[in-house]
Structure formats: C-alpha cells, structure tokens
N, C-alpha and C. Protein backbone atom coordinates (compact mmCIF):
# COMPACT_ATOMS: atom_id res chain seq x y z
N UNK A 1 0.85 -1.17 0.00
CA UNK A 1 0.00 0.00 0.00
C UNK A 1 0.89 1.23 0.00
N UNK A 2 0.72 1.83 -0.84
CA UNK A 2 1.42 3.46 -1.38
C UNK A 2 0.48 4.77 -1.00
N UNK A 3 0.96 5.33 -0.15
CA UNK A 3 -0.14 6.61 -0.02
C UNK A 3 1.03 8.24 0.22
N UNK A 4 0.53 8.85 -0.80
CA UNK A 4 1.11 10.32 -0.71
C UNK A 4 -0.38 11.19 0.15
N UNK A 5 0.28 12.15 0.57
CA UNK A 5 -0.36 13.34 0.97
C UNK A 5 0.30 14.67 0.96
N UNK A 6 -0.22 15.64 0.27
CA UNK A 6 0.71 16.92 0.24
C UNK A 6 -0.24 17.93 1.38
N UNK A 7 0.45 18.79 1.84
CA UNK A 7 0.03 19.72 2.71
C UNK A 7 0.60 21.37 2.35
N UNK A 8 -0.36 22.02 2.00
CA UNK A 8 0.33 23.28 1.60
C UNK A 8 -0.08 23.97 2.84
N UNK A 9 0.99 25.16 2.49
CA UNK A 9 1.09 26.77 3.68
C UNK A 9 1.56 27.83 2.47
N UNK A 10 0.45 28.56 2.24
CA UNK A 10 0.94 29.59 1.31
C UNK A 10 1.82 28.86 -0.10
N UNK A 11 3.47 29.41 -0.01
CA UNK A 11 3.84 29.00 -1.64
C UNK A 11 4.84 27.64 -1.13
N UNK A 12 4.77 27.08 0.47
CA UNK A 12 5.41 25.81 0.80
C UNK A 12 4.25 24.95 0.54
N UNK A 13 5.28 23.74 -0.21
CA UNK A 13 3.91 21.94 -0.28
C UNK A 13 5.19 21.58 0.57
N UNK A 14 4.70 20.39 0.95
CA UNK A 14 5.14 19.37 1.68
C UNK A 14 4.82 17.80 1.34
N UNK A 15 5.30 16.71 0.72
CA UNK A 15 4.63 16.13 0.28
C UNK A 15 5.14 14.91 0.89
N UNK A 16 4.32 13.89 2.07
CA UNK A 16 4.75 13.15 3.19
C UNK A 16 4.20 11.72 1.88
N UNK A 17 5.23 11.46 1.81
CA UNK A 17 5.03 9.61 1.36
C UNK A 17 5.18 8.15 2.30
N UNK A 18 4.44 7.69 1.79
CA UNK A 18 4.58 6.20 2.71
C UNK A 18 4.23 4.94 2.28
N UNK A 19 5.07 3.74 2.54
CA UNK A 19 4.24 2.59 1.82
C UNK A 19 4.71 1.55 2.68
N UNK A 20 3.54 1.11 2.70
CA UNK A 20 3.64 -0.61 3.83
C UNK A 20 3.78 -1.57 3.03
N UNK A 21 5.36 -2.34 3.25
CA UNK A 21 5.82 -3.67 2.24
C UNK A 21 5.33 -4.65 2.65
N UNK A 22 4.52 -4.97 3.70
CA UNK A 22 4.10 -5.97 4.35
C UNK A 22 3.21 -6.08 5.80
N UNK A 23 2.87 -6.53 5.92
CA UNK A 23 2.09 -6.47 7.60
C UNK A 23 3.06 -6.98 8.61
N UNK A 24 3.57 -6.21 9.47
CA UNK A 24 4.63 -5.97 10.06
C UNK A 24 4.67 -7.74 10.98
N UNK A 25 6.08 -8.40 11.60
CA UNK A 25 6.09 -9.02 12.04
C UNK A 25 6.47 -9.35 13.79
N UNK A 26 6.85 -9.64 13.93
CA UNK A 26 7.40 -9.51 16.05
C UNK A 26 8.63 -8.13 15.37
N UNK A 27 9.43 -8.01 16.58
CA UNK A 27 10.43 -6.52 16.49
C UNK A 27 11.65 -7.04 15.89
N UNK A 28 12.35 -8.28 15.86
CA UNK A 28 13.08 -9.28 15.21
C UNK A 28 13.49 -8.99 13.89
N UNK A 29 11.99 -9.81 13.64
CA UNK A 29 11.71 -10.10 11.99
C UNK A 29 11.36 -8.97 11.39
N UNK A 30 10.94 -7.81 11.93
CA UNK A 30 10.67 -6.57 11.38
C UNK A 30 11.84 -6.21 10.57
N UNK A 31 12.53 -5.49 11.60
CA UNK A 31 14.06 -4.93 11.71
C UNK A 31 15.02 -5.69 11.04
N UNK A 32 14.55 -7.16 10.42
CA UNK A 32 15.71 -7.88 10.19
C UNK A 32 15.26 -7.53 8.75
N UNK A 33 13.72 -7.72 8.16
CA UNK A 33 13.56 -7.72 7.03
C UNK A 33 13.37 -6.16 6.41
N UNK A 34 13.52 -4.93 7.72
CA UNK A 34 13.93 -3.47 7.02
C UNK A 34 15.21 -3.44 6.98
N UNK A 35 16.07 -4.23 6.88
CA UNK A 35 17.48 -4.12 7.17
C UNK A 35 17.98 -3.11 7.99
N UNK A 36 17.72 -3.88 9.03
CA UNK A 36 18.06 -2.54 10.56
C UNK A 36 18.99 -3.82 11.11
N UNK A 37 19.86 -4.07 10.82
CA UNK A 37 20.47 -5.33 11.28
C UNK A 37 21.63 -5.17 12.61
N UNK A 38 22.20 -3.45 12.42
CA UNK A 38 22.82 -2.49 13.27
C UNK A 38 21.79 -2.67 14.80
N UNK A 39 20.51 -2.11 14.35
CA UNK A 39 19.59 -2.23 15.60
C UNK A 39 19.49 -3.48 16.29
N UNK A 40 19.04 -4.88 15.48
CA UNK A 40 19.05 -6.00 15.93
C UNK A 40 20.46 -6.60 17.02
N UNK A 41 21.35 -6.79 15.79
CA UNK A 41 22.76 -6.68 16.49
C UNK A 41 23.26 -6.02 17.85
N UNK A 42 22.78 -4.78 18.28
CA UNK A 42 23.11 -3.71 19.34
C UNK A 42 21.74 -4.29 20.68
N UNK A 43 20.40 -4.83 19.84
CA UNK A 43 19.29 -5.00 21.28
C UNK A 43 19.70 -6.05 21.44
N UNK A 44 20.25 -6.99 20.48
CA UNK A 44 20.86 -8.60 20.71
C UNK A 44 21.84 -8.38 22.34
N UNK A 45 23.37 -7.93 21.67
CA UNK A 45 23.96 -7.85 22.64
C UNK A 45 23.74 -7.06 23.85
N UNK A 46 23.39 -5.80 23.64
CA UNK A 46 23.13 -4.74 25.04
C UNK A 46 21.74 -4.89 25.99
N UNK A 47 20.85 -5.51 25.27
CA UNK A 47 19.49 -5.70 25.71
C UNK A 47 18.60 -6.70 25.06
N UNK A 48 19.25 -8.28 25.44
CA UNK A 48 18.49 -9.24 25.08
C UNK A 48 17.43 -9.31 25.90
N UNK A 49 16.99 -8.90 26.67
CA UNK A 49 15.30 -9.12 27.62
C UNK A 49 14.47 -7.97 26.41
N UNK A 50 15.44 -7.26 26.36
CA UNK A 50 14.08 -6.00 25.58
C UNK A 50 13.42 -6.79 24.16
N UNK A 51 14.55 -7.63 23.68
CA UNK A 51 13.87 -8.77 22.96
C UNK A 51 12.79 -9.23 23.06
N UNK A 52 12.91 -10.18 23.85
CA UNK A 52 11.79 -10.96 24.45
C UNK A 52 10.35 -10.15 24.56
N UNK A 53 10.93 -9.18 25.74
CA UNK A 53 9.80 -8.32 25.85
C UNK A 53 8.82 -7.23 24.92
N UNK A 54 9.43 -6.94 23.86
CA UNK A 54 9.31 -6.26 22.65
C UNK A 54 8.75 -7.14 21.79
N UNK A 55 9.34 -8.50 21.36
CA UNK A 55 8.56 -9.38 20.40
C UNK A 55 7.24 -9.55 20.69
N UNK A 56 6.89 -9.50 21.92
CA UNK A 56 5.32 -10.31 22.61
C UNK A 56 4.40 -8.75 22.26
N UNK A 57 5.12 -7.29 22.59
CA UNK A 57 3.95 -6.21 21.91
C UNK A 57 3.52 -6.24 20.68
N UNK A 58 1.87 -5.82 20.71
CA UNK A 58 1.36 -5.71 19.80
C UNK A 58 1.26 -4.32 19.79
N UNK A 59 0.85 -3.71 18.57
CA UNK A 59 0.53 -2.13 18.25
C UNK A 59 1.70 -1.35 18.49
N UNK A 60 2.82 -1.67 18.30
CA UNK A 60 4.30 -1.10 18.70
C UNK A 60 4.55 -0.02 17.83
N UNK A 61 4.99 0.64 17.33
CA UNK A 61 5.36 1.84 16.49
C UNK A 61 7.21 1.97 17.06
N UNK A 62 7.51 1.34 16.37
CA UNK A 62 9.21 1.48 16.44
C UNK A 62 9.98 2.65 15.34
N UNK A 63 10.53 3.19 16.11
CA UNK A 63 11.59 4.37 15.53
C UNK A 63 13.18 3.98 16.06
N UNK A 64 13.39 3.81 14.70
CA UNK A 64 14.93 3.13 14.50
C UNK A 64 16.01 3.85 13.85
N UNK A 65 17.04 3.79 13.94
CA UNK A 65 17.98 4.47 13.75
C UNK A 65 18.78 3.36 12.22
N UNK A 66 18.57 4.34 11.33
CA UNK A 66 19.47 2.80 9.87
C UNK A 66 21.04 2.89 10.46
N UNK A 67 21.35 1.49 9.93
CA UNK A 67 22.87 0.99 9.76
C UNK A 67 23.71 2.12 9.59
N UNK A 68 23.81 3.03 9.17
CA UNK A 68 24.38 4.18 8.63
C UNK A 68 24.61 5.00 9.89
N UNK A 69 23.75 5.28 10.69
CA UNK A 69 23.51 6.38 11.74
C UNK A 69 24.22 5.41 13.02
N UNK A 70 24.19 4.39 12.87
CA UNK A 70 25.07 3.68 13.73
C UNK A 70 26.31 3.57 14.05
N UNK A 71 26.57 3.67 12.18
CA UNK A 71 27.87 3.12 12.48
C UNK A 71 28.50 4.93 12.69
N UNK A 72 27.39 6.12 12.01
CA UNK A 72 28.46 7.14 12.46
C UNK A 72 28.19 7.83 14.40
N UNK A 73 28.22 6.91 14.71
CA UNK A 73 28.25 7.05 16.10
C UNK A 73 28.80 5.94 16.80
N UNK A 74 29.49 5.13 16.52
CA UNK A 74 30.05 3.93 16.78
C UNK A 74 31.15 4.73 17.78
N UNK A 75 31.84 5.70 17.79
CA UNK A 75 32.90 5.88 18.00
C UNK A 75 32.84 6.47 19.40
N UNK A 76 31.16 7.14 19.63
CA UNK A 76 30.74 7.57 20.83
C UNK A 76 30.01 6.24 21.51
N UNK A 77 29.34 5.49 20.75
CA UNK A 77 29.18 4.07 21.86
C UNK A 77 29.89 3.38 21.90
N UNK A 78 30.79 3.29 21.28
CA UNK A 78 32.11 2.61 22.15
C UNK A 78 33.14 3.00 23.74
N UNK A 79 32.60 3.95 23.66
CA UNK A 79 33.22 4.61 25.07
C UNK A 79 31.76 4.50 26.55
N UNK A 80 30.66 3.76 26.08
CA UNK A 80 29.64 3.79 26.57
C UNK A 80 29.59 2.39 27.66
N UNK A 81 28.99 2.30 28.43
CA UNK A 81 29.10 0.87 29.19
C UNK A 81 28.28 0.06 29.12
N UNK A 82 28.12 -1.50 28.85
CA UNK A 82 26.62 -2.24 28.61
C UNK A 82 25.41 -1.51 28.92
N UNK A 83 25.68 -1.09 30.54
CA UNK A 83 24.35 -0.52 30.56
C UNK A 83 23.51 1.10 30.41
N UNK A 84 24.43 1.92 30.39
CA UNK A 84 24.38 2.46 29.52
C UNK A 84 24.09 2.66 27.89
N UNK A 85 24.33 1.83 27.25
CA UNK A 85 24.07 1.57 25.37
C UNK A 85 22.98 0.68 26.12
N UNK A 86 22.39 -0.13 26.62
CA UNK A 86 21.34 -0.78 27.29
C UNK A 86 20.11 0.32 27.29
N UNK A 87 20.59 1.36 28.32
CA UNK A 87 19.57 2.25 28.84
C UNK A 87 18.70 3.00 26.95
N UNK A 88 19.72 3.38 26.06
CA UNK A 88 19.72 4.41 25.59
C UNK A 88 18.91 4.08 24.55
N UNK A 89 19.20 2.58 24.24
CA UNK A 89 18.39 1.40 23.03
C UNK A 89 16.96 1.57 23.42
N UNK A 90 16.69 1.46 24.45
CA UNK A 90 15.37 1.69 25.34
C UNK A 90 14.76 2.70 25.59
N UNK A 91 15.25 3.29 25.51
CA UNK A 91 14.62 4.81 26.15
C UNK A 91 14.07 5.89 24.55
C-alpha cells in the first residue's frame, strides 16, 4: 500500500510519502527484514530481555535508527558501558 499526501502553507507543499511492504512481524523479523540489522545486532547484545519483551507487543510503532547512523556514532558508543548503550536502546 502506497499513499502520498501533500500539505500546503501559502507558496510551501510538503509532500509526506509512505508505503507498507508488508504487515509488520514480532520486532526481530521486522528490523531484520527493514534491514536494521545495526539495531538487531546492538538489542541482541546490550538488551536481550528488551527482545523478548518487545517481540510479545502488539501495536508497537518502532523508531529506529538505519545501519548508517550507527555506524556514524560507533565511535561515541564505544566509550559507553553495557548498561548504559542498554539504557539508551530503550529509552
């Protein structure tokens, strides 16, 4: 499903696109099949309960950070402590 919507203000449009590739699956299989594999990888190791606990919600609305935005911050979570990069995945 493909849906545009434009929104004007005077001589600004705005034109918000969106399309659902599928009917979403647990937080896993989501992320694995948007290729968020950075995200998976990071709740794997820093927060395997949020796993668990995350797969079983329904109606979730996840905001993820792509592979890209990861790795250019790699250099500041590396100086971070399990629980800390724990807290931050979460929050």
């Amino acid at each position: 499903m493909d849906e545009s919507f434009l929104l004007s203000e005077g001589k600004r449009t705005l034109k918000l696109s969106f399309s659902l590739r599928s009917i979403p699956m647990n937080l896993t299989a989501t992320a694995s099949a948007a290729g968020l594999t950075s995200l998976t990888g990071a709740l794997t190791q820093y927060a395997p309960q949020a796993v668990t606990a995350l797969s079983e919600q329904e109606g979730l609305t996840l905001f993820a950070p792509v592979n890209s935005a990861f790795e250019s911050a790699m250099s500041l979570i590396g100086t971070l402590n399990d629980t800390t990069i724990a807290n931050v995945l979460l929050k």
